[in-house]
Protein backbone atom coordinates (compact mmCIF):
# COMPACT_ATOMS: atom_id res chain seq x y z
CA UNK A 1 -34.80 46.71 7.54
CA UNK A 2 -38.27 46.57 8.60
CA UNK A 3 -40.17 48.79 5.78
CA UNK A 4 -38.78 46.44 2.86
CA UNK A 5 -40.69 43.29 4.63
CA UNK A 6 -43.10 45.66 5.13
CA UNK A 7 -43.66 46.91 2.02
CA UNK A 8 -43.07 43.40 0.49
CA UNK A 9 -46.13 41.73 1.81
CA UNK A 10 -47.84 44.05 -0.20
CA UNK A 11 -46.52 43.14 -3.30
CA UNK A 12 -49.15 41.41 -5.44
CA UNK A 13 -48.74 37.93 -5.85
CA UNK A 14 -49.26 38.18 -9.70
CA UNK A 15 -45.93 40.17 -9.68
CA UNK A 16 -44.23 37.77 -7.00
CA UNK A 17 -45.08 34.89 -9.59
CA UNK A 18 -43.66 36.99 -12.06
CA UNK A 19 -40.54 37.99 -10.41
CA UNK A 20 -40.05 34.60 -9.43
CA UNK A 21 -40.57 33.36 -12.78
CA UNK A 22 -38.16 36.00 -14.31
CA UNK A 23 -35.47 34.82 -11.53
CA UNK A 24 -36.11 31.07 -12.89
CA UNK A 25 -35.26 32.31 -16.46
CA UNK A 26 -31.85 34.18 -15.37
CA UNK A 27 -30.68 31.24 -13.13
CA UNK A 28 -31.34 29.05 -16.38
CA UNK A 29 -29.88 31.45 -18.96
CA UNK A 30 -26.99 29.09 -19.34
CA UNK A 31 -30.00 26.91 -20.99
CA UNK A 32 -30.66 27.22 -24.63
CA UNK A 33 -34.17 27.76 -24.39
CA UNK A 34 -33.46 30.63 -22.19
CA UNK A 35 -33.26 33.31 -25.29
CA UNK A 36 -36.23 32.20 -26.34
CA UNK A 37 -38.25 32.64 -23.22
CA UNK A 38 -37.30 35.71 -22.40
CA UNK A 39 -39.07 38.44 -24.35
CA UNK A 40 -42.83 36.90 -23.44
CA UNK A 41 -41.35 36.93 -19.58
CA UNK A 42 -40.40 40.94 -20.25
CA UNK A 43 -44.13 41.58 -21.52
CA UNK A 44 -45.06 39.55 -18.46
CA UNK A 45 -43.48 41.56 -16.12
CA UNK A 46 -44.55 44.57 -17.45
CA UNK A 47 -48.15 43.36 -17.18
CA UNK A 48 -47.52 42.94 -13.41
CA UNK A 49 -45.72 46.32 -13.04
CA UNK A 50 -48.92 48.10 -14.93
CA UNK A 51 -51.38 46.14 -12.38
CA UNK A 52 -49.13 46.85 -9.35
CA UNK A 53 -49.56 50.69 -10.68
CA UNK A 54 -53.26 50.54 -10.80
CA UNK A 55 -53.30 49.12 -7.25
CA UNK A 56 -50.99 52.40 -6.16
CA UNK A 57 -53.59 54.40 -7.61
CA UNK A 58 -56.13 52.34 -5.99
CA UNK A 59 -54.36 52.52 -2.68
CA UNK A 60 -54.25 56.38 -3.08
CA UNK A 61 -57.57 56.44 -3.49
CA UNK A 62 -58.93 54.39 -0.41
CA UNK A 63 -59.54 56.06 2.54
CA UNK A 64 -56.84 56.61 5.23
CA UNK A 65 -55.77 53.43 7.73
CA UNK A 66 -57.48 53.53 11.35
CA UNK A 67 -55.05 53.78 14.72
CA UNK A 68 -55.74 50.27 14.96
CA UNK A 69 -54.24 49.75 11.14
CA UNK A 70 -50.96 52.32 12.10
CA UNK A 71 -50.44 50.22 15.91
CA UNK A 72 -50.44 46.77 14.01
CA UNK A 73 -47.69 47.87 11.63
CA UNK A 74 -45.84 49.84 14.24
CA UNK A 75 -46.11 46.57 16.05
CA UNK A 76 -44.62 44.41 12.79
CA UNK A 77 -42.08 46.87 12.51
CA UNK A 78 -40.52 46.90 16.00
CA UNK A 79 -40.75 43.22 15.52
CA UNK A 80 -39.25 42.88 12.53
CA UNK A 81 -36.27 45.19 13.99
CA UNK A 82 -35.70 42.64 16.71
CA UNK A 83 -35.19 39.89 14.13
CA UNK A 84 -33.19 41.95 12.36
CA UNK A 85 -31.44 42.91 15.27
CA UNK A 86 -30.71 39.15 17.07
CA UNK A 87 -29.71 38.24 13.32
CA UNK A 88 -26.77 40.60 13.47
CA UNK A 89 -25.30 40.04 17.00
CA UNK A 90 -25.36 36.12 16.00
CA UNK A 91 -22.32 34.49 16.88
CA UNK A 92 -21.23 33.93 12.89
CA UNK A 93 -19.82 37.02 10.25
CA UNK A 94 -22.81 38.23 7.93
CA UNK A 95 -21.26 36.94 4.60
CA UNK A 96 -21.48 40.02 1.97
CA UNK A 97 -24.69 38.67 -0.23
CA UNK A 98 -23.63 38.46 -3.87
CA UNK A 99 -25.88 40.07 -6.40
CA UNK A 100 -26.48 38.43 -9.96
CA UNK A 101 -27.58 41.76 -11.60
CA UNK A 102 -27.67 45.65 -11.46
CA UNK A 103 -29.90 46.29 -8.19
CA UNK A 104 -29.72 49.95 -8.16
CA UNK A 105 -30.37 50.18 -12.28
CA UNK A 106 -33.81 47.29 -11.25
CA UNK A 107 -34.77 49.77 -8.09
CA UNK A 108 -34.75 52.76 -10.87
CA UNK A 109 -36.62 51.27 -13.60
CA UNK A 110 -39.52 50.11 -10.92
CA UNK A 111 -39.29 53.59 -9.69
CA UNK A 112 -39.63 54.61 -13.14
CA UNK A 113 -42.24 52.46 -13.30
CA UNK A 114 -44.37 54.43 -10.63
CA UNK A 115 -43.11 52.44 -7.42
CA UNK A 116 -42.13 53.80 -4.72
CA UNK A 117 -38.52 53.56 -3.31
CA UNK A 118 -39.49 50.92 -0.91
CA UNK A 119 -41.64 48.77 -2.73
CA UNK A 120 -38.76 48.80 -5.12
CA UNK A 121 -36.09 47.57 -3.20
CA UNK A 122 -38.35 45.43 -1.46
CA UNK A 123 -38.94 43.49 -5.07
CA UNK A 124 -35.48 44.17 -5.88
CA UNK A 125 -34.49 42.10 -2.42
CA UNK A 126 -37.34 39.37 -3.07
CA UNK A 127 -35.78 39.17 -6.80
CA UNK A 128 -32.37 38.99 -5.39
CA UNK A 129 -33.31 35.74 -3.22
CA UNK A 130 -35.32 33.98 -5.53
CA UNK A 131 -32.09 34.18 -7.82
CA UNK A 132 -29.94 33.45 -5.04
CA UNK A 133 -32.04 29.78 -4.21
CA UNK A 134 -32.25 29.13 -7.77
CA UNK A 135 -28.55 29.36 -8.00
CA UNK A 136 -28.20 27.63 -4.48
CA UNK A 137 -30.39 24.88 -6.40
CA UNK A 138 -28.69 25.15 -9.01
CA UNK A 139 -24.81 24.66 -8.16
CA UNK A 140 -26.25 21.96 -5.41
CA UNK A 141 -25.77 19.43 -8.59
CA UNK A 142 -22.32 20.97 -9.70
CA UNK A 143 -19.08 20.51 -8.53
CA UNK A 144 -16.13 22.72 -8.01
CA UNK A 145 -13.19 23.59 -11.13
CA UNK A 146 -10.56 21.87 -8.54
CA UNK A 147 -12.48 18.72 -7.72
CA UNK A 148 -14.07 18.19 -11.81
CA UNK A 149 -9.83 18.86 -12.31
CA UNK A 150 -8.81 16.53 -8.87
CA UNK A 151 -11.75 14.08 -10.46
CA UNK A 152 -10.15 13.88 -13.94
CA UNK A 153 -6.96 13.64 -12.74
CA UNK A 154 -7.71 10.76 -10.40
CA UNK A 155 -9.55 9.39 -13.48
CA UNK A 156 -6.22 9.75 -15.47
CA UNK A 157 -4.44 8.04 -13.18
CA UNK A 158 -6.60 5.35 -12.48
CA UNK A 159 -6.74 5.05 -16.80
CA UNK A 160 -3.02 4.73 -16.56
CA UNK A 161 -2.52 2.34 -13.74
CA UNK A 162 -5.20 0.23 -15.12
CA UNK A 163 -3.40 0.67 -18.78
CA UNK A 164 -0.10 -0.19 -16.99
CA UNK A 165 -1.89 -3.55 -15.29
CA UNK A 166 -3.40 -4.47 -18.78
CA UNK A 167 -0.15 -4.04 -20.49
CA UNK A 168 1.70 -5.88 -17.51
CA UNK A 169 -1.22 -8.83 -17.79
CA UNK A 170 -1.10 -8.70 -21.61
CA UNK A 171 3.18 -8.96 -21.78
CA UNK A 172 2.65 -11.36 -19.03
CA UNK A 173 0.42 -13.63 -20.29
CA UNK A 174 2.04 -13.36 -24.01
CA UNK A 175 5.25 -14.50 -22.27
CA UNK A 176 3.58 -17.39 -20.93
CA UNK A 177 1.92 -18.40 -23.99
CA UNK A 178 4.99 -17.70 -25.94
CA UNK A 179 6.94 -20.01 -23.59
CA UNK A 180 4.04 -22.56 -23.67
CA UNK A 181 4.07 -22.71 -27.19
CA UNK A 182 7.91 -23.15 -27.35
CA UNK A 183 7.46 -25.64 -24.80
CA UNK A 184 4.60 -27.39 -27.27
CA UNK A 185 7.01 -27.27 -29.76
CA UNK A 186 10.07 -28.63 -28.01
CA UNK A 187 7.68 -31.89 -27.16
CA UNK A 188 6.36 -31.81 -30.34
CA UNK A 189 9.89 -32.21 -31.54
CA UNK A 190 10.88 -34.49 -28.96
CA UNK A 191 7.68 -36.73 -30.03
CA UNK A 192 9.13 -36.45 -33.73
CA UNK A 193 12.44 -37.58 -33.06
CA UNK A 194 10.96 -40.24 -31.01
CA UNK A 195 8.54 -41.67 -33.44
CA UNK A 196 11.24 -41.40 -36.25
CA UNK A 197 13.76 -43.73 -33.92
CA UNK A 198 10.78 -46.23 -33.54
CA UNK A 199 9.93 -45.88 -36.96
CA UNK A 200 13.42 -46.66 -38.07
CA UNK A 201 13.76 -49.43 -35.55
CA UNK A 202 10.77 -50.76 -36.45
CA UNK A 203 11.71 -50.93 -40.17
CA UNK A 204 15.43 -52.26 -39.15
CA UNK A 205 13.71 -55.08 -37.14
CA UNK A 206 11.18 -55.76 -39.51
CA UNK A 207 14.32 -55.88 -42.55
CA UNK A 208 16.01 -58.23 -40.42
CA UNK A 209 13.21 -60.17 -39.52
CA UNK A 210 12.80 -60.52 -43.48
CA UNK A 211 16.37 -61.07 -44.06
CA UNK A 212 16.41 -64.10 -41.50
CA UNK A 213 13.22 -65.32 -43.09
CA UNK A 214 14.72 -65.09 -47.02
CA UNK A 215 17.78 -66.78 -45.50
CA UNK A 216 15.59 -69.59 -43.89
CA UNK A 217 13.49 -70.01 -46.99
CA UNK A 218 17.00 -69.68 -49.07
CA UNK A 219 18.08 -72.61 -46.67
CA UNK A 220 14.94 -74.88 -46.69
CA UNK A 221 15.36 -74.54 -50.40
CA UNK A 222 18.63 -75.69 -50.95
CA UNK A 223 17.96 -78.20 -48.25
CA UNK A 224 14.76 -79.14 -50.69
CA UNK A 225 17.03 -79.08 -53.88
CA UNK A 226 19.59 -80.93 -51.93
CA UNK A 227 16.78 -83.93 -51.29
CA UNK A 228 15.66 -83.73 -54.67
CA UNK A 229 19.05 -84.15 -56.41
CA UNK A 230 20.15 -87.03 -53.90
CA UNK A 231 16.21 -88.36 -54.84
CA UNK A 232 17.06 -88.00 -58.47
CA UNK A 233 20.67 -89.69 -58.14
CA UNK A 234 19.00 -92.63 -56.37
CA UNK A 235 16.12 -93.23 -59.04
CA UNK A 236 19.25 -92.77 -61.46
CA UNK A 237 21.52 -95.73 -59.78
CA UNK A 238 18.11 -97.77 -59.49
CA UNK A 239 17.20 -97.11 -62.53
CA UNK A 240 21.34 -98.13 -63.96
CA UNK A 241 20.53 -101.35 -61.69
CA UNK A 242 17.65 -102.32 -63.33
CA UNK A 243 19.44 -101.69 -66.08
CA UNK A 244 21.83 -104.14 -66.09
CA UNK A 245 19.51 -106.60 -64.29
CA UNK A 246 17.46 -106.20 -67.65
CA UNK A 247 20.70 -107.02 -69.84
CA UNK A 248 21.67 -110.10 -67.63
CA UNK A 249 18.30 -110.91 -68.14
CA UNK A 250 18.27 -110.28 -71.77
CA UNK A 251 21.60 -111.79 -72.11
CA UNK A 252 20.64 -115.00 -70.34
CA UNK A 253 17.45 -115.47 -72.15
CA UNK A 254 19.38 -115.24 -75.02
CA UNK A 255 21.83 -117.44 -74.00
CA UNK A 256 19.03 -120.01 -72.73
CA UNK A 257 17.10 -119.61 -76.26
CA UNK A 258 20.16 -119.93 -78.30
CA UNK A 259 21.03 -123.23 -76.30
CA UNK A 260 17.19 -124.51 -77.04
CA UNK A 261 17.39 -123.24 -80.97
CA UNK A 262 20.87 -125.23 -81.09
CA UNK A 263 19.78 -128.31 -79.21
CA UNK A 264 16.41 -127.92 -81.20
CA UNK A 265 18.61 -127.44 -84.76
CA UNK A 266 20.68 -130.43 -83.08
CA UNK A 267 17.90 -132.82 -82.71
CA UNK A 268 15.92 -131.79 -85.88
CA UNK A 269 19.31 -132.48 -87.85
CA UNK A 270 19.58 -135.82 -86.07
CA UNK A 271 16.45 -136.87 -86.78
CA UNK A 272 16.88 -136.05 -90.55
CA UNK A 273 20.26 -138.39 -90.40
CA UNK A 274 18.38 -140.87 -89.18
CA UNK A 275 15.55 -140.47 -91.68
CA UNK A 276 17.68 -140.11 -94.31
């Protein structure tokens, strides 16, 4: 377990930005720019896997490490096999690591590429976490099938209940209005019925009022006619009395003249006796 950390600090960091940028693109293939980035990350990669060549063959070519060199990396070794080794006698089961793509078919195309075994399953194992974060990163925003389903279903029952409370509130309060507007109507009906009673009472007492009043006036009338003919009949009977104290009158100036023209005749004939 120590040569792959080993060999994977001396990984270029051109083709650690590279892997790491290729991991990006697979944990985001989902994406629909994904497609479309891909083929300019292949060239990429191949870039890096050309420059991590020419380093090989400048590594080759350099002269051979010092005791010094070979003690330090014996040293990071031994080290690195202690981690390795306190990391499996921990107290919790090493959960079998999931792999997103074909690791031995990756380790054989860098070894085709002119890496060596190690340095190829050291990128392949660098690869494999950067994936493995960006899927950790990933799915830390996502939920689970069973709780998106438990979600929807609480959701669905929550729609109904509240549909069910609507529906209960809506029947509800159309009952009430319903039996407030029967209610209006019953008093409106009632207020009708009343005003029509008063309405005809008002009109029966107001006919009788002008009943009594044509029967007073009728009265006062005949009372009034009454008056007038006993008026008449008196102006008649003073009138007959006048009358008749107009004939006696008549009658006795008459008599009186007729005396005066006869004593008158009387005299003048005497006096022509005696003339003659």
């Amino acid at each position: 377990m120590a040569m792959p950390s080993a060999s994977a600090s001396k990984i270029p960091r051109l083709l650690r930005s590279s892997i790491y940028q290729s991991s990006m693109l697979r944990g985001q293939a989902g994406s629909p720019q994904a497609h479309s980035m891909l083929a300019p990350q292949s060239r990429r990669f191949a870039s890096a896997a050309w420059a991590c060549r020419v380093q090989r063959a400048h590594e080759e070519r350099a002269p051979p490490p010092s005791s010094a060199t070979l003690r330090q990396t014996a040293r990071e070794r031994q080290e690195g096999l202690s981690v390795t080794a306190r990391r499996a006698f921990s107290a919790t089961a090493a959960r079998p690591k999931d792999h997103h793509f074909d690791t031995l078919k990756f380790v054989q195309r860098l070894k085709d590429e002119g890496l060596t075994e190690e340095q190829a399953v050291a990128m392949m194992k660098v690869l494999s976490d950067v994936i493995e974060e960006s899927i950790q990163n990933l799915t830390r925003t996502m939920v689970l099938r069973e709780d998106q389903e438990r979600a929807t279903y609480t959701q669905k029952v929550d729609f109904a209940k509240l549909r069910s409370e609507l529906l209960t509130a809506d029947s509800t309060e159309m009952s009430l209005t319903r039996a407030s507007h029967e209610r209006l109507t019953n008093e409106i009906a009632k207020l009708n019925s009343r005003l029509r009673d008063e309405i005809q009472r008002t009109q029966a007492s107001v006919r009788l009022d002008l009943n009594l009043e044509k029967g007073r006036i009728r009265e006062e009338a005949n009372v009034q006619e009454l008056k007038l003919k006993e008026t008449e009949t008196r102006i008649e009977q003073e009138t007959a009395v006048l009358r008749e104290k107009l004939e006696a009158v008549k009658f006795t100036t008459l008599q009186w003249l007729m005396g005066v023209c006869t004593g008158t005749a009387a005299l003048i004939l005497g006096a022509w006796r005696l003339l003659m």
